[in-house]
C-alpha atoms as a PDB file:
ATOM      1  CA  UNK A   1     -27.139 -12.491 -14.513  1.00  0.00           C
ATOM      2  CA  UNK A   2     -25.330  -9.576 -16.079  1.00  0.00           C
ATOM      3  CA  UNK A   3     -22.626  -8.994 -13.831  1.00  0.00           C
ATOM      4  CA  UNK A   4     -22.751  -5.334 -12.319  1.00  0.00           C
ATOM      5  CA  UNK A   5     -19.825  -2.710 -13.069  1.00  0.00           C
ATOM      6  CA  UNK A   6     -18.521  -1.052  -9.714  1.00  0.00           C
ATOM      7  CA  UNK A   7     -17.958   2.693  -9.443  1.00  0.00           C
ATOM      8  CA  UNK A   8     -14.618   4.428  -9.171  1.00  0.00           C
ATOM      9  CA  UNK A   9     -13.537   3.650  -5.687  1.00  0.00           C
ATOM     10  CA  UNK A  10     -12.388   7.256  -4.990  1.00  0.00           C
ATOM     11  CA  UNK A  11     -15.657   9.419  -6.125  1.00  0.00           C
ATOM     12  CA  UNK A  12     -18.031   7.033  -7.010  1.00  0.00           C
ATOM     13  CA  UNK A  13     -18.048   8.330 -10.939  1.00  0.00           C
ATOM     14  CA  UNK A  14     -20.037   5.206 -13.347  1.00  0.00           C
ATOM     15  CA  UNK A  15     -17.858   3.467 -15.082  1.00  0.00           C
ATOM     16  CA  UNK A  16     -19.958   5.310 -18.200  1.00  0.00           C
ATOM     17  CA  UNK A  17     -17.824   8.437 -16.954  1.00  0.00           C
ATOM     18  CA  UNK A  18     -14.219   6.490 -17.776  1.00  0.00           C
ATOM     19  CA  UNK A  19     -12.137   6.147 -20.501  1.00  0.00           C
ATOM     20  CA  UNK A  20     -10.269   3.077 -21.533  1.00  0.00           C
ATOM     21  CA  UNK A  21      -6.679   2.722 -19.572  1.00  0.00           C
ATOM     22  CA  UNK A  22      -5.863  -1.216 -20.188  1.00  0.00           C
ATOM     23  CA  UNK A  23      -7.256  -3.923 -22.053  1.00  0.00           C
ATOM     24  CA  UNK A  24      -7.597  -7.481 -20.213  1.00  0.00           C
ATOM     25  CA  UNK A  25      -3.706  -8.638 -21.093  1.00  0.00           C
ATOM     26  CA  UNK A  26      -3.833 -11.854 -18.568  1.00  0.00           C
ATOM     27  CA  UNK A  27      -3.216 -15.447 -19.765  1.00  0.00           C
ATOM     28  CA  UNK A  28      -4.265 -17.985 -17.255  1.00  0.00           C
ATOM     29  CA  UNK A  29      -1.315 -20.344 -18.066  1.00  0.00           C
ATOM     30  CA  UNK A  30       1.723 -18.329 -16.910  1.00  0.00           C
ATOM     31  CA  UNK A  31      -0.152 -17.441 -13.510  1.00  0.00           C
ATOM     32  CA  UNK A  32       1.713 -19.117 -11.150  1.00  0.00           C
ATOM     33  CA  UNK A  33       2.341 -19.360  -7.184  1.00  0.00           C
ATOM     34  CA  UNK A  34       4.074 -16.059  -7.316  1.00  0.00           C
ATOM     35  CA  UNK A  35       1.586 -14.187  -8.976  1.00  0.00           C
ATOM     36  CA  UNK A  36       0.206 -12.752  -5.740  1.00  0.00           C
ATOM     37  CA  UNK A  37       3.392 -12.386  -3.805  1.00  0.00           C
ATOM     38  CA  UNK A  38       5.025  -8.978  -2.934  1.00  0.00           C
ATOM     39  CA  UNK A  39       7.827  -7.956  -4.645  1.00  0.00           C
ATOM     40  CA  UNK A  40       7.851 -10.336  -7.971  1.00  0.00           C
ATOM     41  CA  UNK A  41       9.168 -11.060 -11.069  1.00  0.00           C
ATOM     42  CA  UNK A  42       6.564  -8.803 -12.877  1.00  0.00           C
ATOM     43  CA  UNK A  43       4.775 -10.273 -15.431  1.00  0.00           C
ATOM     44  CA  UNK A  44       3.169  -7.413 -17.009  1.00  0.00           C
ATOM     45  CA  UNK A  45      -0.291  -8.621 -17.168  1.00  0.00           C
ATOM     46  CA  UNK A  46      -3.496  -6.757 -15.724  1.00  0.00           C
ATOM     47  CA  UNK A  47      -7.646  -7.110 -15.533  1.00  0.00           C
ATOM     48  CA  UNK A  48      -9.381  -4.781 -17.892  1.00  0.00           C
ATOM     49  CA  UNK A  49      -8.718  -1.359 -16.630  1.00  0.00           C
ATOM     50  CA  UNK A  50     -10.712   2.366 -17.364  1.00  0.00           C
ATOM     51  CA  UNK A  51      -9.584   5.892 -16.123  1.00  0.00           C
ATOM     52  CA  UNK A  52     -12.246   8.022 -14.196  1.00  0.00           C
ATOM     53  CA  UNK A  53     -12.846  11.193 -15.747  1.00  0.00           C
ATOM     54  CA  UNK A  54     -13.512  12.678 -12.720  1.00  0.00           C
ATOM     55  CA  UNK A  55     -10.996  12.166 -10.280  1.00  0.00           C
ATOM     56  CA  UNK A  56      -8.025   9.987 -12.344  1.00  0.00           C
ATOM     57  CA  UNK A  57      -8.220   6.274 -10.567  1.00  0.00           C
ATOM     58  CA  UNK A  58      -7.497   3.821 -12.816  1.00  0.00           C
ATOM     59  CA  UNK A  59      -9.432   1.468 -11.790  1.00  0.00           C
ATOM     60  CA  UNK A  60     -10.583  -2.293 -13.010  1.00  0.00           C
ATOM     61  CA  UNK A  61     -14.511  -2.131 -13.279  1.00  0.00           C
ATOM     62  CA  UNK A  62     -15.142  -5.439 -12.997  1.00  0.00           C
ATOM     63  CA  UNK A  63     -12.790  -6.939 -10.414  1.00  0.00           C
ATOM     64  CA  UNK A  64     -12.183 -10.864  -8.586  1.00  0.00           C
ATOM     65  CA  UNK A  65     -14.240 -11.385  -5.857  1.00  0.00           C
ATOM     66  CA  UNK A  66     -13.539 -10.322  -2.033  1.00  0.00           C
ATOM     67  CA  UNK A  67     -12.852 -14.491  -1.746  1.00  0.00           C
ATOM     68  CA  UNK A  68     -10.756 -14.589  -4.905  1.00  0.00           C
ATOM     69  CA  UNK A  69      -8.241 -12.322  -4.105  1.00  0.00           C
ATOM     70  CA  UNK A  70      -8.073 -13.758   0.037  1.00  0.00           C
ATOM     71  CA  UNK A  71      -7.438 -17.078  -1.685  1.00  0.00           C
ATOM     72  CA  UNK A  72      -4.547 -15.922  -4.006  1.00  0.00           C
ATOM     73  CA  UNK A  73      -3.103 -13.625  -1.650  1.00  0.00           C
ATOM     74  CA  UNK A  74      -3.259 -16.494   1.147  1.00  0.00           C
ATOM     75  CA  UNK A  75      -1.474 -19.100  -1.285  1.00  0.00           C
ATOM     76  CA  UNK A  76       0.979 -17.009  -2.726  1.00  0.00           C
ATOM     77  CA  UNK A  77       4.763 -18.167  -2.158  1.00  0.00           C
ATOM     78  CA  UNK A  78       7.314 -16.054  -0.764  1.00  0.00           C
ATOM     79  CA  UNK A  79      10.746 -14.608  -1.757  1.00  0.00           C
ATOM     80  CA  UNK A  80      11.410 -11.478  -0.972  1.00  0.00           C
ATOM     81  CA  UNK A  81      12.534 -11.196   2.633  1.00  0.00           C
ATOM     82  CA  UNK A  82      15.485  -8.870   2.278  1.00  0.00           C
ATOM     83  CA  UNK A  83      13.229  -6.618  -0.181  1.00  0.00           C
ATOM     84  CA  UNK A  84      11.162  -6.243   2.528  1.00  0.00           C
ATOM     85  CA  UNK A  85      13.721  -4.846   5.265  1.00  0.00           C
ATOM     86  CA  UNK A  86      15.177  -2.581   2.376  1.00  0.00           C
ATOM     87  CA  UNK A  87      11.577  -1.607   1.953  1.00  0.00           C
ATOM     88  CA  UNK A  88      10.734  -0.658   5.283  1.00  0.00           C
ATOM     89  CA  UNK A  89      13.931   1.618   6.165  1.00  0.00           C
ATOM     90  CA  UNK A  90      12.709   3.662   2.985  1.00  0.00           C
ATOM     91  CA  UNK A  91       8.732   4.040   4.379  1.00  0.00           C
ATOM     92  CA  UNK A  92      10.919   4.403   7.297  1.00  0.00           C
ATOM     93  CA  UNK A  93      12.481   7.559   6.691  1.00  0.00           C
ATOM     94  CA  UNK A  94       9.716   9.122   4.571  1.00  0.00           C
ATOM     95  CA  UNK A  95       7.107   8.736   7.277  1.00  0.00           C
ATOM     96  CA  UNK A  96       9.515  10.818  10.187  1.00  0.00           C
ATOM     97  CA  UNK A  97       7.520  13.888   9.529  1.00  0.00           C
ATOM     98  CA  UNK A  98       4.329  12.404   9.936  1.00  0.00           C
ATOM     99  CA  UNK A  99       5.715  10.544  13.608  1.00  0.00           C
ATOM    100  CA  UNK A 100       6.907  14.241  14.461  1.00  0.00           C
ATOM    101  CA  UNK A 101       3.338  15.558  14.102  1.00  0.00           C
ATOM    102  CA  UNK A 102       2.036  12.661  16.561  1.00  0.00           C
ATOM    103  CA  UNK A 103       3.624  14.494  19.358  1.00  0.00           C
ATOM    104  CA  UNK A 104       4.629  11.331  20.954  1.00  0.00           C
ATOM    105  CA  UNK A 105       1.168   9.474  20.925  1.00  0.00           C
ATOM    106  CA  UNK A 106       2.924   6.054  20.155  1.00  0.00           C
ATOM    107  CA  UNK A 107       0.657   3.744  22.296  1.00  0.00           C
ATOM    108  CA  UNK A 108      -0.631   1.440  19.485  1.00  0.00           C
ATOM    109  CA  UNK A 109      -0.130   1.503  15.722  1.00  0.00           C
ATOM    110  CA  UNK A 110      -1.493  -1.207  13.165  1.00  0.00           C
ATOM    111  CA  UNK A 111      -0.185  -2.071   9.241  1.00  0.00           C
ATOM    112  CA  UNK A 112      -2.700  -3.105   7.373  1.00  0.00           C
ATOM    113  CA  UNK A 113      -0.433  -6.099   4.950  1.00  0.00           C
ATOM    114  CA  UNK A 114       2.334  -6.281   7.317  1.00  0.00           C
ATOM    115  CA  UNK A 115       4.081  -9.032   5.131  1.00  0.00           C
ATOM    116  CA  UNK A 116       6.567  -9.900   7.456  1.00  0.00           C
ATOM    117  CA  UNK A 117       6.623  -7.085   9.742  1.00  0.00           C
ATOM    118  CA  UNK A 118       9.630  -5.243   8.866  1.00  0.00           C
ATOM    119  CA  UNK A 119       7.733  -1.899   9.196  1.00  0.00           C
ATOM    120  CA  UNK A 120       6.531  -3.088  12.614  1.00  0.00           C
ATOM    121  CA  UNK A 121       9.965  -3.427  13.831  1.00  0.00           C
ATOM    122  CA  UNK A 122      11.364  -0.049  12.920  1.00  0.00           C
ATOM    123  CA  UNK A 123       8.037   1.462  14.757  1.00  0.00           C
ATOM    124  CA  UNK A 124       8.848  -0.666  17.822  1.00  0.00           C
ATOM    125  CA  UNK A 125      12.335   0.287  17.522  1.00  0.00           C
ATOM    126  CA  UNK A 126      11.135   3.953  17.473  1.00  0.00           C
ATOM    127  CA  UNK A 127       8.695   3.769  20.420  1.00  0.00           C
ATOM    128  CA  UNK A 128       5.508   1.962  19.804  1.00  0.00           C
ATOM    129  CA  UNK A 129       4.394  -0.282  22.554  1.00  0.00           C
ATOM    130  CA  UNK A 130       1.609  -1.681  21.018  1.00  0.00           C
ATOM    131  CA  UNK A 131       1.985  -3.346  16.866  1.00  0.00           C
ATOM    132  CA  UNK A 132      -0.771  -4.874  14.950  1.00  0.00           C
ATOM    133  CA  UNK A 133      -0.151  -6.559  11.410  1.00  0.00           C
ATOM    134  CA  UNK A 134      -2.472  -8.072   9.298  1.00  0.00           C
ATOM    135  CA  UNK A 135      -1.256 -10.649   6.492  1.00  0.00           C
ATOM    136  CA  UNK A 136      -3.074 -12.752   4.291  1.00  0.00           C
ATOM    137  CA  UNK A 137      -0.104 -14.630   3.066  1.00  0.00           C
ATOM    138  CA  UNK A 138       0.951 -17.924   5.081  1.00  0.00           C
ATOM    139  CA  UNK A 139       3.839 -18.328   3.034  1.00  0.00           C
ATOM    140  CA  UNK A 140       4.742 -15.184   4.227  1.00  0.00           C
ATOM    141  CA  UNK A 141       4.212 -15.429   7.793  1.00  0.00           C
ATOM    142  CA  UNK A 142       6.563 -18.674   7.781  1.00  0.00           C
ATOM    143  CA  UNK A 143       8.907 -16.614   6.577  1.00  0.00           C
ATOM    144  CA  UNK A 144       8.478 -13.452   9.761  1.00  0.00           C
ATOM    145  CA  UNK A 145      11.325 -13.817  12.263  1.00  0.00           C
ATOM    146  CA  UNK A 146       9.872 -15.462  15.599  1.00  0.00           C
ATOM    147  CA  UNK A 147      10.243 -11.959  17.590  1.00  0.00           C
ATOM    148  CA  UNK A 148       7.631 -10.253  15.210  1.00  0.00           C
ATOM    149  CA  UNK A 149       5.183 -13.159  14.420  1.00  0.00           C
ATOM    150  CA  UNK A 150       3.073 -12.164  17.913  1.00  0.00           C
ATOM    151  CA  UNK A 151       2.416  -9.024  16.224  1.00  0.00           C
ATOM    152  CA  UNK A 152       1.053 -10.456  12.969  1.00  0.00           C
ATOM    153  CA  UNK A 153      -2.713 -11.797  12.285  1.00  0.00           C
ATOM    154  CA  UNK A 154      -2.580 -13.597   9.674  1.00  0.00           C
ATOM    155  CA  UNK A 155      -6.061 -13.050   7.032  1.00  0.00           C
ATOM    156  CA  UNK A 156      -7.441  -9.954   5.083  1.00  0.00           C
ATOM    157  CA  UNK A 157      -8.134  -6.692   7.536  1.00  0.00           C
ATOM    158  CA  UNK A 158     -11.268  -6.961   8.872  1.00  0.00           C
ATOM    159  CA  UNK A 159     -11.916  -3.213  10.861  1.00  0.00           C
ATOM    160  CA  UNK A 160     -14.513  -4.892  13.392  1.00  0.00           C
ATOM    161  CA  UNK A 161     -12.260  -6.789  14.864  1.00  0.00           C
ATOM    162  CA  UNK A 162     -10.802  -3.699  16.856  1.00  0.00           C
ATOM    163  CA  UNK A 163     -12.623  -1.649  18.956  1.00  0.00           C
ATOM    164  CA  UNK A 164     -12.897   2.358  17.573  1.00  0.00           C
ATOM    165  CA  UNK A 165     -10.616   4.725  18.546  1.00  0.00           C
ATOM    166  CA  UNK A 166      -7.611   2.153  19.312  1.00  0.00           C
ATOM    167  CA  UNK A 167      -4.822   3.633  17.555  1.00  0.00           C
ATOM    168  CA  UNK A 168      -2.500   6.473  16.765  1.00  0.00           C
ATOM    169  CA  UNK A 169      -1.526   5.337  13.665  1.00  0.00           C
ATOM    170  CA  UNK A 170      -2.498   2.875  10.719  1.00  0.00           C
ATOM    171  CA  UNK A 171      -0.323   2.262   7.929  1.00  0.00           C
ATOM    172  CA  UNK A 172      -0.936   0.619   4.364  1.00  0.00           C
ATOM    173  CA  UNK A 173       2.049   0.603   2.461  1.00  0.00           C
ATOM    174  CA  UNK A 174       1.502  -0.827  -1.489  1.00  0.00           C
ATOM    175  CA  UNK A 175      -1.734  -2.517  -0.513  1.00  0.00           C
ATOM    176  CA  UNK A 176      -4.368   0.093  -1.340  1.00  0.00           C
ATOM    177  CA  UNK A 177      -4.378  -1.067  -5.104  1.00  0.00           C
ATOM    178  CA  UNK A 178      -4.932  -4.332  -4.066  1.00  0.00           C
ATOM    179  CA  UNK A 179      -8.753  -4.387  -2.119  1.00  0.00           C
ATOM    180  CA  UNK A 180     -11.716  -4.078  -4.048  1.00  0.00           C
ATOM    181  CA  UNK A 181     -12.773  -1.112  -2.059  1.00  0.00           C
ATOM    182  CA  UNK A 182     -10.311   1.215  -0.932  1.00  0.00           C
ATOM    183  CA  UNK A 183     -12.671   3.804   0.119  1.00  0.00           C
ATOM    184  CA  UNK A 184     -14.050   1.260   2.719  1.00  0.00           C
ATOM    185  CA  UNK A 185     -10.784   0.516   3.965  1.00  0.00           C
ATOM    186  CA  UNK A 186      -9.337   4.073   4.723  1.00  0.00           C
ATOM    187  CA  UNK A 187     -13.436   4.913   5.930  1.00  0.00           C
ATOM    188  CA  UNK A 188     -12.664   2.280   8.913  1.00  0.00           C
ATOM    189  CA  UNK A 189      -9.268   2.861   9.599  1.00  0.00           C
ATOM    190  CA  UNK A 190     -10.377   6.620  10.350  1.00  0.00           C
ATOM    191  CA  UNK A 191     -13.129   4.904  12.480  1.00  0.00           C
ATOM    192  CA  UNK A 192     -10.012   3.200  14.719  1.00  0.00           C
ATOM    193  CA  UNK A 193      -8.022   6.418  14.778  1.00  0.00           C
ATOM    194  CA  UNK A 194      -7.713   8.291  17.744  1.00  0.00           C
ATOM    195  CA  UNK A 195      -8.114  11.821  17.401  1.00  0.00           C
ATOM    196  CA  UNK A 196      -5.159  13.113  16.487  1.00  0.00           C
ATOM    197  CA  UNK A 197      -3.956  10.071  15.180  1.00  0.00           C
ATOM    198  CA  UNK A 198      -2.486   9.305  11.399  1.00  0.00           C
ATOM    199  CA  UNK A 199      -3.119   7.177   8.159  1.00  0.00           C
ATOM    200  CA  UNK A 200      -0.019   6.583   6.284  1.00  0.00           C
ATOM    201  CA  UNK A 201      -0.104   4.669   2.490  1.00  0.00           C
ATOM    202  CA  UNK A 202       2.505   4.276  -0.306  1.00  0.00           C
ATOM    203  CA  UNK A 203       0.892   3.765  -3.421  1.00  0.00           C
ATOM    204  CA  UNK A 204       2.399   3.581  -7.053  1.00  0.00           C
ATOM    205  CA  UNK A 205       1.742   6.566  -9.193  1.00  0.00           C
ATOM    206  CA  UNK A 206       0.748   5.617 -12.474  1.00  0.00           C
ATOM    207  CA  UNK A 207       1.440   9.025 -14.024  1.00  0.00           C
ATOM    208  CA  UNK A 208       4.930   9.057 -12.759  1.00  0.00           C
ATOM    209  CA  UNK A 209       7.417  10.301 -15.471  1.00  0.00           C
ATOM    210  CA  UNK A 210       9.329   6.026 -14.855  1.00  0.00           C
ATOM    211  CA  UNK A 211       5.699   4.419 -15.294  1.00  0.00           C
ATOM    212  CA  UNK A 212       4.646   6.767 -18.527  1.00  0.00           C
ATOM    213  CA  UNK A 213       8.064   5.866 -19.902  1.00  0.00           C
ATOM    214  CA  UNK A 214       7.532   2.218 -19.394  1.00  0.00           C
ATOM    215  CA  UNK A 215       3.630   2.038 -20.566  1.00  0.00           C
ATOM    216  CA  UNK A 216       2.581  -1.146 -20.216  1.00  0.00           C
ATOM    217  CA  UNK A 217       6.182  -2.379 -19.597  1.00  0.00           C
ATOM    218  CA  UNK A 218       5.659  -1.239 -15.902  1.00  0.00           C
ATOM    219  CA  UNK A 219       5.617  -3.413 -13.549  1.00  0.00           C
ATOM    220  CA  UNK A 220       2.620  -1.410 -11.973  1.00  0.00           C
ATOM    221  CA  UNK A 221       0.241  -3.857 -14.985  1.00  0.00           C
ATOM    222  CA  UNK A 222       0.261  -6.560 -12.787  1.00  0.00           C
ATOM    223  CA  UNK A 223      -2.971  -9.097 -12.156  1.00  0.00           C
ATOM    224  CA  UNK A 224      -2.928  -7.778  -8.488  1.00  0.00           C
ATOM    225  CA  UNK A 225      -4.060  -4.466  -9.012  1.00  0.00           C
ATOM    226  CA  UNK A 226      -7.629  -3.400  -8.559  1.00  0.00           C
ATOM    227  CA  UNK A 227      -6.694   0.352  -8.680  1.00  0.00           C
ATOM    228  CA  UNK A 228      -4.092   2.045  -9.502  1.00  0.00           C
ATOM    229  CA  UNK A 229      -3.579   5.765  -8.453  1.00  0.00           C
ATOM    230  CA  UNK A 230      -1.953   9.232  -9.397  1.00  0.00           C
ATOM    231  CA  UNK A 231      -1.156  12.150  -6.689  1.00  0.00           C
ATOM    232  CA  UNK A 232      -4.741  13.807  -7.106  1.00  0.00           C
ATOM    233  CA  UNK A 233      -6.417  10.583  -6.991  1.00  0.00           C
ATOM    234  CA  UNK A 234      -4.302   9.361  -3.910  1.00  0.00           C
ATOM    235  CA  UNK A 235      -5.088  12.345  -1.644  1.00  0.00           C
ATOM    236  CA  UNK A 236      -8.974  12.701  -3.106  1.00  0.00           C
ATOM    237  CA  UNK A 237      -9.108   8.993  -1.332  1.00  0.00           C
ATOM    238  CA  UNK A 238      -7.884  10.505   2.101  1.00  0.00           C
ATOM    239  CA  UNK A 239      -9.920  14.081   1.685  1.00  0.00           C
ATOM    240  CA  UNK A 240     -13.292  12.680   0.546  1.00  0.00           C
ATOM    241  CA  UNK A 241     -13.280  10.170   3.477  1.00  0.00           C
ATOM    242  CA  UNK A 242     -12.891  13.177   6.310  1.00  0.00           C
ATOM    243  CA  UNK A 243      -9.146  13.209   6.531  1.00  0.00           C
ATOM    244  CA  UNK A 244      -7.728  16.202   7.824  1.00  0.00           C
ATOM    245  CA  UNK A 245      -4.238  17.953   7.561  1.00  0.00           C
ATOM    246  CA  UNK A 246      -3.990  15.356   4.257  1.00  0.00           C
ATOM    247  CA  UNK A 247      -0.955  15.451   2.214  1.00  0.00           C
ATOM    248  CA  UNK A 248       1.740  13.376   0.061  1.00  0.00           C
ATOM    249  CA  UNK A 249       5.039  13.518  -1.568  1.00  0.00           C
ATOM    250  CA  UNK A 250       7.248  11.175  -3.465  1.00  0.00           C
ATOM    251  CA  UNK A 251      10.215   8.705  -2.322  1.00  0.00           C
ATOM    252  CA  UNK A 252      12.813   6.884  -3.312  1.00  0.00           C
ATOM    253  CA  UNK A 253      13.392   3.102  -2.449  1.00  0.00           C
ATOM    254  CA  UNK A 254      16.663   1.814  -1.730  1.00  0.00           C
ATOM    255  CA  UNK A 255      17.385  -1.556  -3.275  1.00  0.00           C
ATOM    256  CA  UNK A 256      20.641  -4.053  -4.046  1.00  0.00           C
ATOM    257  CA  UNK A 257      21.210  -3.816  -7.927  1.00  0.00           C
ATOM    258  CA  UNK A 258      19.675  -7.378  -8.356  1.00  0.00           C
ATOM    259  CA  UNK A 259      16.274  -6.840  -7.299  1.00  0.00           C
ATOM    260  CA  UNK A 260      16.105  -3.588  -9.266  1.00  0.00           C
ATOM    261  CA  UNK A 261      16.990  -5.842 -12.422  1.00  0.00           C
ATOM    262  CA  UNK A 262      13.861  -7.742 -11.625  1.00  0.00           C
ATOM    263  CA  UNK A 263      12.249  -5.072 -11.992  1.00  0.00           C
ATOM    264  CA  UNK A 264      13.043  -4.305 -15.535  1.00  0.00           C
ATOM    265  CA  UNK A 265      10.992  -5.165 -18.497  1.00  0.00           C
ATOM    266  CA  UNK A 266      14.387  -6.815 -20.238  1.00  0.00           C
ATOM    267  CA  UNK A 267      13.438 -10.102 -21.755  1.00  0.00           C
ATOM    268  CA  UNK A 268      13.510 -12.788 -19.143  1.00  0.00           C
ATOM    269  CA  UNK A 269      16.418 -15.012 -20.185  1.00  0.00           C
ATOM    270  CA  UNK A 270      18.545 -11.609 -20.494  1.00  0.00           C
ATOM    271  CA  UNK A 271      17.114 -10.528 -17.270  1.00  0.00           C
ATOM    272  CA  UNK A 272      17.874 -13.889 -15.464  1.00  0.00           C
ATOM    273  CA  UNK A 273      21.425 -14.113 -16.489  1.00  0.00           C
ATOM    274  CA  UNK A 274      22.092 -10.117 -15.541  1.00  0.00           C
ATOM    275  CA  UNK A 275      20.975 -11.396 -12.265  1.00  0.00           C
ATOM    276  CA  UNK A 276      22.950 -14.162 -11.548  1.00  0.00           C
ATOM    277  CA  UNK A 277      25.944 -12.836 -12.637  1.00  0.00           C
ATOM    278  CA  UNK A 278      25.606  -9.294 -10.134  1.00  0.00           C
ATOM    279  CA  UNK A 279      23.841 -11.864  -7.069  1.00  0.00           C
ATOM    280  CA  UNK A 280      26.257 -12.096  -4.642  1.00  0.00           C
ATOM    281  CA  UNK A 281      28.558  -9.846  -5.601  1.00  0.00           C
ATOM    282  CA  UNK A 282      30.303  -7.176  -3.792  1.00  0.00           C
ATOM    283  CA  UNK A 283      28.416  -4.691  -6.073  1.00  0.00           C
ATOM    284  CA  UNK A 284      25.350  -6.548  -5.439  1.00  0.00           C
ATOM    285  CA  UNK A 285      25.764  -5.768  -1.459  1.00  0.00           C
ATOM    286  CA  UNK A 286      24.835  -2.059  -2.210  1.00  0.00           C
ATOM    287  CA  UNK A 287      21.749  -0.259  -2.032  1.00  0.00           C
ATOM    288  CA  UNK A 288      20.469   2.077  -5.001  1.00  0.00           C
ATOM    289  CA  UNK A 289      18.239   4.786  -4.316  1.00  0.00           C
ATOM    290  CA  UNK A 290      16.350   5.712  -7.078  1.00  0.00           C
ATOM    291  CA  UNK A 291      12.194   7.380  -7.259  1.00  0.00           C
ATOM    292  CA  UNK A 292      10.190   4.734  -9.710  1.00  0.00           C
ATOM    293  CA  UNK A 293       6.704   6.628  -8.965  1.00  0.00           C
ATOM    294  CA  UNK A 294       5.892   5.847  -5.914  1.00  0.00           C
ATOM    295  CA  UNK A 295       4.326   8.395  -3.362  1.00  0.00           C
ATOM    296  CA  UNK A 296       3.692   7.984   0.622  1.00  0.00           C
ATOM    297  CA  UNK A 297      -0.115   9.906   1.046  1.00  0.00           C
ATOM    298  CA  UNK A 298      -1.089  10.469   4.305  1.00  0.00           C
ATOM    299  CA  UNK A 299      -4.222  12.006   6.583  1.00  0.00           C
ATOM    300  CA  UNK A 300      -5.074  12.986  10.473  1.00  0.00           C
ATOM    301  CA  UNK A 301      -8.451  12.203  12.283  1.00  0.00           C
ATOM    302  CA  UNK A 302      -9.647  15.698  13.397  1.00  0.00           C
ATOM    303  CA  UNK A 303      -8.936  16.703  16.730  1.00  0.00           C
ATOM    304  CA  UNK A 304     -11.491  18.156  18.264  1.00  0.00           C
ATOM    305  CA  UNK A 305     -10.283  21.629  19.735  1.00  0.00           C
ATOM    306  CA  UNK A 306     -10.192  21.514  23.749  1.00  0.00           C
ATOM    307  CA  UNK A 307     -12.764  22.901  25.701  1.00  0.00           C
ATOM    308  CA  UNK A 308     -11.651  26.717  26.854  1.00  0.00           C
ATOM    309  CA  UNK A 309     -12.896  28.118  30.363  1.00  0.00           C
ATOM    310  CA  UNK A 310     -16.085  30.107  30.084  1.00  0.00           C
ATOM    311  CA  UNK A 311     -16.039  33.952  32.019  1.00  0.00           C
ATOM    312  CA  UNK A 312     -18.392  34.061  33.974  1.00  0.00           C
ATOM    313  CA  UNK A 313     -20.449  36.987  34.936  1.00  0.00           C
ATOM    314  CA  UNK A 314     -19.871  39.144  38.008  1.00  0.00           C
ATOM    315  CA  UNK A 315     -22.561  39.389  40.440  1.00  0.00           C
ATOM    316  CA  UNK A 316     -22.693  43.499  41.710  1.00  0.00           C
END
């Protein structure tokens, strides 16, 4: 059977209305048990990916199965705890505008790949009572602090297993490119909103001035990647889906000088030694701030405007 091309997740465009973005670049012998982890040694290799005319996704027509990628993502090793605490104080500090708008509805919030929770904490520490996470990784969960692994379910997000209307806010921070159908995913996460209530994603931005400078040295061409986004396409998810209020900016990330070498598309013995000799070190302990294209999008369920008193008639 001829297998079937999907749409563009965002507006649902044929593939026959796309343009050519990557060719297939991925060699089956240097995938390895890190190849589906967060946070990497990039290996610049991707799936066949074309660019909808209509809207920007770039976008990999014919993608892994559903139970593909649940299988990588659930064997994938681990190595990036610290990463993942310096990640969350940045999506930390970008998102404090979008809290403010909650006007203190903090009952119950959910992050759809949690990793190891880091993000949960700072919303705890801020005043959620209530934290869902939802990891496919077990490496990964092995690796959560005891305090936070409560919180964490550990498998792909599955929206029925939470009944509608359930919380004030859903995050998805650098997961969006990774599901086969990110339209589905942001259509039931509005469906366990509470009116009122926010989405919040970080996505890379392929057309970032760091990632057009890089090409297909960025570490955005990874196997991983179903999708990968700009700021139209980002927002077009949230908008065409019946977000309200929907908006996005950039942000920087704050990392120690070692991880941002991984980063870098130096050759790897070059890049390993540049690594080992800063690890450690007291210039190491330092975090760099610096915007590589990525962008925090974000959306509101409508709330429906409260009922106002009706006059009634006078009786003379």
């Amino acid at each position: 059977m001829k297998p079937i091309l999907r749409n563009c997740p965002v507006c649902g465009a044929t593939s026959a209305d796309a343009t050519p973005f990557l060719a297939d670049s991925i060699d089956a012998d240097r995938l390895g048990a890190f190849s589906f982890a967060s946070r990497k040694m990039p290996e610049f290799m991707s799936h066949a990916m074309v660019r909808c005319r209509g809207c920007n996704l770039a976008y990999v027509p014919l993608p892994p199965s559903q139970a593909e990628l649940a299988e990588g993502y659930h064997q994938a090793d681990y190595d990036s705890a610290q990463e993942a605490e310096d990640a969350a104080d940045a999506y930390a500090r970008a998102i404090a505008p979008v809290l403010a708008r909650l006007n203190g509805r903090t009952d119950a919030a959910l992050e759809i790949g949690t990793g190891t929770g880091a993000f949960l904490q700072r919303l705890a520490d801020s005043g959620f009572a209530a934290l869902v996470g939802v990891e496919p990784s077990r490496a990964v969960i092995d690796a959560t602090p005891p305090a936070r692994r409560p919180w964490i379910h550990e498998g792909i997000f599955v929206a029925g297993l939470y009944p509608p209307e359930s919380f004030d806010l859903i995050c998805c921070f650098m997961t969006l490119e990774h599901v086969r159908d990110p339209g589905d995913l942001v259509e039931e996460a509005l469906r366990l909103l509470r009116p009122g209530g926010a989405f919040v994603a970080v996505t890379h931005d392929y057309r970032s001035p760091i990632n057009r400078l890089l090409g297909k040295r960025s570490p955005i061409v990874d196997v991983e990647h179903m999708q990968l986004f700009d700021a139209g396409s980002a927002t077009a998810l949230l908008s065409r889906r019946g977000y309200a209020d929907v908006g996005s900016r950039s942000l920087r990330n704050s990392y120690r000088l070692s991880y941002w070498l991984r980063l870098t598309p130096l050759p790897r013995r070059i890049k390993d030694g540049l690594i080992a000799l800063v690890r450690g070190t007291r210039l190491d302990r330092r975090r760099i701030a610096l915007n590589v294209g990525n962008r925090m999008s974000w959306g509101f369920k409508h709330m429906p405007p409260r009922p106002t008193a009706r006059t009634l008639p006078i009786d003379t």
